[in-house]
Protein backbone atom coordinates (compact mmCIF):
# COMPACT_ATOMS: atom_id res chain seq x y z
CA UNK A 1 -102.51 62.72 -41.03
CA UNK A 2 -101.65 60.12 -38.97
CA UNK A 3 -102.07 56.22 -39.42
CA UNK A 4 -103.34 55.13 -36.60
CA UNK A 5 -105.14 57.92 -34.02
CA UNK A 6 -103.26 55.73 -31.22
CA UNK A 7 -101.01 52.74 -30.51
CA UNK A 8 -104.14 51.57 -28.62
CA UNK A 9 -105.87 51.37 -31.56
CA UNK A 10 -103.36 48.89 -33.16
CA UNK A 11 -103.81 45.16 -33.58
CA UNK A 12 -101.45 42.61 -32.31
CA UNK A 13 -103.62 39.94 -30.59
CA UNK A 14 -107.75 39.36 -29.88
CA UNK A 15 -108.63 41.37 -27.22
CA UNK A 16 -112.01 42.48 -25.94
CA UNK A 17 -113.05 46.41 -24.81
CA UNK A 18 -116.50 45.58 -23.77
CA UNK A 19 -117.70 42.61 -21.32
CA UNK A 20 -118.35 39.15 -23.24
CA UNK A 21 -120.02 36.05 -21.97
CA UNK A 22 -117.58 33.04 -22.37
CA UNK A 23 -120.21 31.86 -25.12
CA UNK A 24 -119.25 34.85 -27.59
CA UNK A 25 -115.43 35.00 -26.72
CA UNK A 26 -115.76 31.53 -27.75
CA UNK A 27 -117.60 32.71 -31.00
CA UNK A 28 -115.21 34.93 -32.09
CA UNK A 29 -112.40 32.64 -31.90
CA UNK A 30 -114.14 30.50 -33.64
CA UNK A 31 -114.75 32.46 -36.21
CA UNK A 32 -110.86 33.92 -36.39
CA UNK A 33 -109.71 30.84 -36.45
CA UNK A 34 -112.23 30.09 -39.57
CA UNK A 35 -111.16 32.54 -41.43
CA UNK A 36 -107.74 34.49 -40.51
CA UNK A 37 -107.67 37.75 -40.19
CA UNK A 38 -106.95 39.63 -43.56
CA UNK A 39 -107.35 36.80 -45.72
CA UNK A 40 -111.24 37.08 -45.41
CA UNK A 41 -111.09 41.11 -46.13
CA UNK A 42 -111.77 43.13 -49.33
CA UNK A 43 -110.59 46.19 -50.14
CA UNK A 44 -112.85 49.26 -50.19
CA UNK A 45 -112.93 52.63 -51.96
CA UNK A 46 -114.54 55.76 -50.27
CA UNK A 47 -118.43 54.77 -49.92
CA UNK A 48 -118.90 58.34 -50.46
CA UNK A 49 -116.72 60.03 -53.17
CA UNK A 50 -115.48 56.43 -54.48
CA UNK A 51 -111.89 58.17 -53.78
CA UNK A 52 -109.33 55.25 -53.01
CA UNK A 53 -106.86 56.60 -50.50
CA UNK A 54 -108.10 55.16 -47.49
CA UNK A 55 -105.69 56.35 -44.33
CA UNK A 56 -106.14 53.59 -41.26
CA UNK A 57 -106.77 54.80 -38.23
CA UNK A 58 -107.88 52.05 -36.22
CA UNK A 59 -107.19 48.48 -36.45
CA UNK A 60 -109.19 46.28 -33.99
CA UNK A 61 -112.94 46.86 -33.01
CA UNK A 62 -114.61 46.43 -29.59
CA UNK A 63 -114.76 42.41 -29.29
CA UNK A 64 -111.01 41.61 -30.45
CA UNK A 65 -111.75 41.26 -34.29
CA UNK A 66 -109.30 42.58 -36.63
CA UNK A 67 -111.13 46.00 -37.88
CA UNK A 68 -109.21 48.31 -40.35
CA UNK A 69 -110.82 51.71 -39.78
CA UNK A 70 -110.07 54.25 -42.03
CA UNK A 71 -110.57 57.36 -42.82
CA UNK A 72 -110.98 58.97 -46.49
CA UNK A 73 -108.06 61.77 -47.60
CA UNK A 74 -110.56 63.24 -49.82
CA UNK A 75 -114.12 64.03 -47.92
CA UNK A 76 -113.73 62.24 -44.59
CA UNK A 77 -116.13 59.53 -44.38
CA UNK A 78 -114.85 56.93 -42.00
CA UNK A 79 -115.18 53.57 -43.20
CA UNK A 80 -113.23 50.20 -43.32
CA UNK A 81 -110.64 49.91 -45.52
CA UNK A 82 -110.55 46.36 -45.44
CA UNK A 83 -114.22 44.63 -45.27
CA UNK A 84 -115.51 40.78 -45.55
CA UNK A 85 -116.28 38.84 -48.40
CA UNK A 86 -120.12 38.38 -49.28
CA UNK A 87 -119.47 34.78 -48.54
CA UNK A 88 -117.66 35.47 -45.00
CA UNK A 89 -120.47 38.45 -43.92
CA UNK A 90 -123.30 35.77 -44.24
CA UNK A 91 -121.10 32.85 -42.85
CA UNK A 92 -120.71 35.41 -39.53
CA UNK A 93 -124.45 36.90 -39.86
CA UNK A 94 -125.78 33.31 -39.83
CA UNK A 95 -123.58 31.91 -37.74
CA UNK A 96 -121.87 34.30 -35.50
CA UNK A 97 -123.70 37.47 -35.01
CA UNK A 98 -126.22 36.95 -32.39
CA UNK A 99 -123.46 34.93 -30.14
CA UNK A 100 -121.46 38.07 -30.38
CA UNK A 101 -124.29 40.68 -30.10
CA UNK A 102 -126.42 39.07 -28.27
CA UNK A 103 -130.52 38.47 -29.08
CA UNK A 104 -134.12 39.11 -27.59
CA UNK A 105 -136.51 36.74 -28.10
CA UNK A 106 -138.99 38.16 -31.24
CA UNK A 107 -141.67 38.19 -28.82
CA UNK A 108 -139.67 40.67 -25.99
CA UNK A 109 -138.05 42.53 -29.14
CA UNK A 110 -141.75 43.22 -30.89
CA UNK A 111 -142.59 44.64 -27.38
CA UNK A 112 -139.41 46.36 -26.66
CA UNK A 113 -140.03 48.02 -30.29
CA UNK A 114 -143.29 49.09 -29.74
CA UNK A 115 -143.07 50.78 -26.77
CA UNK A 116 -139.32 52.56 -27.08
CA UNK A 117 -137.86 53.05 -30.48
CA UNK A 118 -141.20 52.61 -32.35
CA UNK A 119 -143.06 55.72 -30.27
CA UNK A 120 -139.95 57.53 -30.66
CA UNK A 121 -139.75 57.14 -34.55
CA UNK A 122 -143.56 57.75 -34.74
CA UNK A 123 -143.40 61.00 -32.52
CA UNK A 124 -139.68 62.03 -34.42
CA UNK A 125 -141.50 61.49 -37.99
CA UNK A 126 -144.73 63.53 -36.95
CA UNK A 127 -143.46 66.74 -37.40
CA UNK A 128 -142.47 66.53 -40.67
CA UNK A 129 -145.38 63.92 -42.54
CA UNK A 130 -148.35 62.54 -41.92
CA UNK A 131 -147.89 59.46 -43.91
CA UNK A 132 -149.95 56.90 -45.00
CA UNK A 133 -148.21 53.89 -46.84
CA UNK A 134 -145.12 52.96 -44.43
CA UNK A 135 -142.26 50.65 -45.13
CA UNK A 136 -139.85 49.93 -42.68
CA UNK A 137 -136.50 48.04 -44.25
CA UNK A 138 -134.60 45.92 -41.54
CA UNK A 139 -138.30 45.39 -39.33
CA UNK A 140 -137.16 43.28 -36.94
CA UNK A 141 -140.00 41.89 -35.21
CA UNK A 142 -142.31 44.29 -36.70
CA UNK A 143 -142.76 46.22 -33.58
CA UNK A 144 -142.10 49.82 -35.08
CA UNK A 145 -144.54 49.61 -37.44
CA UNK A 146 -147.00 48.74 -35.27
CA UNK A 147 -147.39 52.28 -33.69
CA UNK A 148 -147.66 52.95 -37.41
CA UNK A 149 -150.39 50.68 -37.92
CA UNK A 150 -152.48 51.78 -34.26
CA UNK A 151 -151.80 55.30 -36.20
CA UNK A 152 -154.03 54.09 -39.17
CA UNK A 153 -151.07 53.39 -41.91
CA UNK A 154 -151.04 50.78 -44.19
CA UNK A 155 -147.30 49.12 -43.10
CA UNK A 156 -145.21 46.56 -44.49
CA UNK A 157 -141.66 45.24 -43.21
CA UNK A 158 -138.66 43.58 -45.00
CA UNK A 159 -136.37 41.54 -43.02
CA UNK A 160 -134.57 38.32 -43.29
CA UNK A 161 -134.81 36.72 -39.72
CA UNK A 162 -138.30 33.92 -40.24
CA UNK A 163 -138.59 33.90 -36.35
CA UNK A 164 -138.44 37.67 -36.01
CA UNK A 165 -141.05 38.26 -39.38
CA UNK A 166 -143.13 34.92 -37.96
CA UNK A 167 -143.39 37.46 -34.50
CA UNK A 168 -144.64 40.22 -36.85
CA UNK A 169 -147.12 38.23 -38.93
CA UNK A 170 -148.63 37.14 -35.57
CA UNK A 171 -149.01 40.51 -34.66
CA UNK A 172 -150.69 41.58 -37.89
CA UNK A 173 -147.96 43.27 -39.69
CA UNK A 174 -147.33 42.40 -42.99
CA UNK A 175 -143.82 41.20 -44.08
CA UNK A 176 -141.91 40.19 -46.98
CA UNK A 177 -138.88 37.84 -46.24
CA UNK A 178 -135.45 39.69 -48.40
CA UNK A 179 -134.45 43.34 -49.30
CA UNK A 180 -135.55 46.04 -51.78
CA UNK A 181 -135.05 43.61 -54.61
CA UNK A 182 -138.50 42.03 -53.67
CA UNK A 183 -140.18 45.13 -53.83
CA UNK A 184 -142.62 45.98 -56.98
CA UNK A 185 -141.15 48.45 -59.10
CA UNK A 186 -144.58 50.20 -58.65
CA UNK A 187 -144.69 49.91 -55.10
CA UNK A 188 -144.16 53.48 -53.56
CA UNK A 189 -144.54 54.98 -49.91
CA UNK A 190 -144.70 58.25 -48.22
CA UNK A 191 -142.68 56.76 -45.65
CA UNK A 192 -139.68 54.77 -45.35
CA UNK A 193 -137.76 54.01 -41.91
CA UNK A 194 -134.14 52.42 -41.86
CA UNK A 195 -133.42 52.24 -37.92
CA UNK A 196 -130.08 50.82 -37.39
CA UNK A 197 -130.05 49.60 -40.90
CA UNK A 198 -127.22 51.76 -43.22
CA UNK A 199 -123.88 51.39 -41.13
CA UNK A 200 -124.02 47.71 -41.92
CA UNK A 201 -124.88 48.42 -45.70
CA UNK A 202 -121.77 47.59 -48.36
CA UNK A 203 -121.91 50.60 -50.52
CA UNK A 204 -124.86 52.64 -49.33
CA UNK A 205 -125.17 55.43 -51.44
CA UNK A 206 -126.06 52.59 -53.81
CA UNK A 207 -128.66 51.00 -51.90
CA UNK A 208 -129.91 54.57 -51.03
CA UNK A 209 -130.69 55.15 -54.88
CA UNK A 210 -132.47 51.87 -55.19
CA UNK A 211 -134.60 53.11 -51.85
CA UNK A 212 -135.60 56.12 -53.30
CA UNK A 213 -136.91 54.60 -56.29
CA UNK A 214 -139.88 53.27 -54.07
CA UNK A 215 -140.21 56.67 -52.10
CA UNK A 216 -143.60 58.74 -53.28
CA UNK A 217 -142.60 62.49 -54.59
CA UNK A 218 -143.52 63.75 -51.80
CA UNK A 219 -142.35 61.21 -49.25
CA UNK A 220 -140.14 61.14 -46.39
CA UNK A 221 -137.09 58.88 -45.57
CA UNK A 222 -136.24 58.18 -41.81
CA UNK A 223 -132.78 57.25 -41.23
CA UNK A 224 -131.33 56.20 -37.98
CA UNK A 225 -127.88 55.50 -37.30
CA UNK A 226 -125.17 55.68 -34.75
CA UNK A 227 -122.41 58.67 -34.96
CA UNK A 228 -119.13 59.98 -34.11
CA UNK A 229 -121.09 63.35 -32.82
CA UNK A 230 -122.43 61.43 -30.13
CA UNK A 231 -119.00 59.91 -29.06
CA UNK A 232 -117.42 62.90 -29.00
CA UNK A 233 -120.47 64.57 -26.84
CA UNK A 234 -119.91 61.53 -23.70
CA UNK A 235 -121.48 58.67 -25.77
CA UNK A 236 -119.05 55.23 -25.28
CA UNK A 237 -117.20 57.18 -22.48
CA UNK A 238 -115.26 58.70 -25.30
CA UNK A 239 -114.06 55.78 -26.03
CA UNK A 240 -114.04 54.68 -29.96
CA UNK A 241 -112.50 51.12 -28.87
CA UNK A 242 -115.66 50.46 -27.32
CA UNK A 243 -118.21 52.46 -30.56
CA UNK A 244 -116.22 50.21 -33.37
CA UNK A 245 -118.12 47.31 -34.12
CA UNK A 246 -117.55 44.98 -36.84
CA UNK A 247 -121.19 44.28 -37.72
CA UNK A 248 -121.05 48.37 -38.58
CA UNK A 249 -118.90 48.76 -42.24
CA UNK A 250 -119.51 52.80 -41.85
CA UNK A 251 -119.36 55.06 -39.26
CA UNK A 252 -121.23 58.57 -39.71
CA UNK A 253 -120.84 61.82 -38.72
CA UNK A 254 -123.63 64.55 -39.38
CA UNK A 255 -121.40 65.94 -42.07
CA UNK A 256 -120.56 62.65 -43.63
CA UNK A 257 -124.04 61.37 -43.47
CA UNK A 258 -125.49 64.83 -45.44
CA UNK A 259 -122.97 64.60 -47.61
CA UNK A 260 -123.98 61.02 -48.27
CA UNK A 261 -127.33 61.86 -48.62
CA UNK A 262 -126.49 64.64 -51.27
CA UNK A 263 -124.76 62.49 -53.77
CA UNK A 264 -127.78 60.89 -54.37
CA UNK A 265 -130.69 63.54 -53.90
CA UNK A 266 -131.49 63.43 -50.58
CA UNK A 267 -131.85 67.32 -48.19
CA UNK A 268 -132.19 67.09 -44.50
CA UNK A 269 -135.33 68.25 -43.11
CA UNK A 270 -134.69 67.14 -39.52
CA UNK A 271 -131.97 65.87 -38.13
CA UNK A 272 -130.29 65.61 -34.36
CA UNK A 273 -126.44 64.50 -33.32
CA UNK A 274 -127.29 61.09 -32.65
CA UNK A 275 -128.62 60.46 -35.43
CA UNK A 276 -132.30 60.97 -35.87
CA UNK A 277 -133.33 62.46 -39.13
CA UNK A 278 -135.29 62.90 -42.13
CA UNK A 279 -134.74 63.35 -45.28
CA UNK A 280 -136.88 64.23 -48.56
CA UNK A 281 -136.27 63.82 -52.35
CA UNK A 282 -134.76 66.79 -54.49
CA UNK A 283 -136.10 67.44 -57.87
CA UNK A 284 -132.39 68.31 -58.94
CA UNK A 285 -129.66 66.21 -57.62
CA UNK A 286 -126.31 68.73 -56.98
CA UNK A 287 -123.23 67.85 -57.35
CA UNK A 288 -121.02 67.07 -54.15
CA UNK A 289 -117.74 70.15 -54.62
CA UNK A 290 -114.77 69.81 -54.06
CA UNK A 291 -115.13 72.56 -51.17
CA UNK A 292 -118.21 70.10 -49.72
CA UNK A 293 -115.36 67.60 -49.46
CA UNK A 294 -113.03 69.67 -48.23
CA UNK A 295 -115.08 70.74 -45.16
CA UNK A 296 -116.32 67.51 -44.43
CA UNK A 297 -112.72 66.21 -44.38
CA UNK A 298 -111.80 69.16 -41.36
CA UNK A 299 -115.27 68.27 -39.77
CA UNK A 300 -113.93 64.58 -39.30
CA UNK A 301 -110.43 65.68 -38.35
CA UNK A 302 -111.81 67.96 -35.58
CA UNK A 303 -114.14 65.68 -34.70
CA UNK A 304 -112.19 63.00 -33.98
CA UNK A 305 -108.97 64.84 -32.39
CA UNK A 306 -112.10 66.23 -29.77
CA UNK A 307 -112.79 62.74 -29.41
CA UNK A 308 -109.45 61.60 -28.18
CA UNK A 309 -108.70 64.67 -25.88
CA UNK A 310 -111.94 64.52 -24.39
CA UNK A 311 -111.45 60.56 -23.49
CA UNK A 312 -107.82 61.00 -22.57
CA UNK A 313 -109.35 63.99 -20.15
CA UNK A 314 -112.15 61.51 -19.06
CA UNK A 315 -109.98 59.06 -18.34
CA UNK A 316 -107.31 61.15 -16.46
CA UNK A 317 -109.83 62.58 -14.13
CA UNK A 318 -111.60 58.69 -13.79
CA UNK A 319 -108.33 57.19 -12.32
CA UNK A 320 -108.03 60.04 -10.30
CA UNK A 321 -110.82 59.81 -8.46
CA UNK A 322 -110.53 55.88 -7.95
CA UNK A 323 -106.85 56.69 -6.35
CA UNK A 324 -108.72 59.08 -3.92
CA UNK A 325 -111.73 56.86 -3.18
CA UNK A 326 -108.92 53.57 -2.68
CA UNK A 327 -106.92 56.31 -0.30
CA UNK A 328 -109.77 56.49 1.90
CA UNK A 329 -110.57 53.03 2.24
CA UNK A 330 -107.18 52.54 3.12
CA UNK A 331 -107.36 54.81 5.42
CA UNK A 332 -110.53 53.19 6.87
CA UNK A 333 -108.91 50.23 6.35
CA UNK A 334 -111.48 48.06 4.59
CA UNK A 335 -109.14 45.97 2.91
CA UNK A 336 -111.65 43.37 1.41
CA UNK A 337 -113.82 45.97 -0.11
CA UNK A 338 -110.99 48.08 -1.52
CA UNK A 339 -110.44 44.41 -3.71
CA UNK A 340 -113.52 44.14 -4.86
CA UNK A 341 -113.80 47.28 -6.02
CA UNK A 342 -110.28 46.86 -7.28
CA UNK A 343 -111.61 43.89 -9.45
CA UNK A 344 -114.83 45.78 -10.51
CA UNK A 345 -112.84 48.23 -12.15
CA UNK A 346 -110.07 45.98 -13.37
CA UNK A 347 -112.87 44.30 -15.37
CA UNK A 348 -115.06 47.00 -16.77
């Protein structure tokens, strides 16, 4: 196996894959020079089988941060090897984040909530339950849950950003400011939704058991997170250097993800390549084989090497058209234009 998938994907100096305004380039110098590279990082063992050989893979993520992506020799989750300290995470989460990422105003991300990803979660969770009680962890402005509450559910949202809850409240959903911790150890619901919520979790499978302590018997748990499937299928032009994100400390596959969800009684009921899916309780919790490993482990391998043809391939043909579409402007000679497209693609 490899170290790193390509020299690309090796760190020597900050460098960004993805536009940024000069206000987070700024950021994230700001925060490097803070807190140097891998003196802020902590090593990690296999989220998934707690195995410790971690093999690197990547090194840098899509906005110039050293990123040690890894993935595990024993079941093939891909994770960081290296991640930050609790102290450093909420330095950059308080700090940092929304330079880097960017933000919506709560009142545009409510909306933007409850008419996109909310009606999809609501029309994605149909199928499978017809739930009542509805918690959402990670709310955001409370805008999901509201398609849950026009739907006649009793909802309530955990989060930890006061202007985004505030938004919420206003809009008659009822929030708690924190995490699971603040829940009732009574409090149960047929349905809980984590939307973009476990690839920044620290140790998931953990905070997965704790979540299904407050899921009814009968219950349904909608996850939705990002995946290597849907890289390898166009997503990111192929391109991991623009998927890796350093807000993200995991980085699913299907396999990975059921295989996840196995270790700590969890069976896929629904689930697509992006990924959408839901998940129910198991009365008897199986134990992960070594063969479940095993084929997980080839999964990832496959999955990735289809990855890196398919953008080497994507790329190939890319350049070759812009050398035939430059040839003809030549030809026409439209100098000036032929530079700005020059620059356009110099910068994208």
């Amino acid at each position: 196996m490899k170290k790193l998938l390509d020299p690309r994907y090796s760190y020597n100096t900050p460098q960004n894959f993805v536009a940024m305004t000069s206000e987070s380039l700024a950021a994230r110098d700001e925060f490097i020079a803070r807190h140097p590279e891998k003196d802020v990082m902590k090593q990690q063992s296999c989220y998934v089988c707690s195995n410790e050989k971690l093999r690197v893979i990547s090194e840098i993520d899509r906005y110039g941060f050293y990123y040690p992506t890894a993935i595990c020799e024993k079941c093939g989750n891909v994770q960081q090897s290296e991640y930050y300290t609790e102290e450093v995470l909420a330095d950059f989460y308080s700090n940092i984040y929304r330079k880097i990422y960017g933000s919506q105003l709560p009142k545009r991300f409510f909306e933007d909530q409850k008419k996109g990803r909310g009606i999809e979660i609501f029309k994605f969770v149909d199928t499978v339950c017809k739930p009542k009680r509805v918690l959402e962890v990670g709310c955001g402005a409370g805008g999901n849950l509201s398609v849950f509450r026009d739907n006649d559910c009793e909802v309530i949202g955990l989060d930890f950003d006061d202007d985004y809850l505030d938004v919420a409240r206003k809009n008659g959903i009822i929030t708690i400011k924190g995490s699971l911790d603040k829940l009732g150890s009574n409090d149960k619901y047929d349905l809980i939704i984590l939307s973009h919520v476990l690839e920044h979790i620290v140790e998931p499978a953990g905070f997965l058991v704790t979540l299904i302590e407050h899921l009814d018997d009968t219950g349904v748990i909608y996850i939705e997170v990002p995946s290597l499937n849907n890289v390898s299928e166009g997503g990111y032009r192929y391109d991991l250097l623009k998927y890796w994100q350093n807000a993200h400390s995991i980085h699913f596959t299907v396999s990975t993800l059921n295989l996840l969800c196995k270790k700590v009684g969890l069976q896929s009921i629904k689930q697509t390549n992006f990924i959408h899916s839901c998940w129910k309780k198991v009365k008897l919790i199986e134990e992960v084989s070594q063969e479940d490993m095993a084929n997980t482990l080839s999964n990832t391998l496959k999955l990735l090497d289809k990855i890196e043809t398919r953008r080497k391939s994507f790329r190939a043909k890319l350049i070759g058209f812009r050398f035939l579409v430059t040839r003809f402007l030549v030809i026409l000679g439209v100098k000036d234009l032929i530079k700005l497209i020059y620059n356009k693609i110099r910068t994208s």
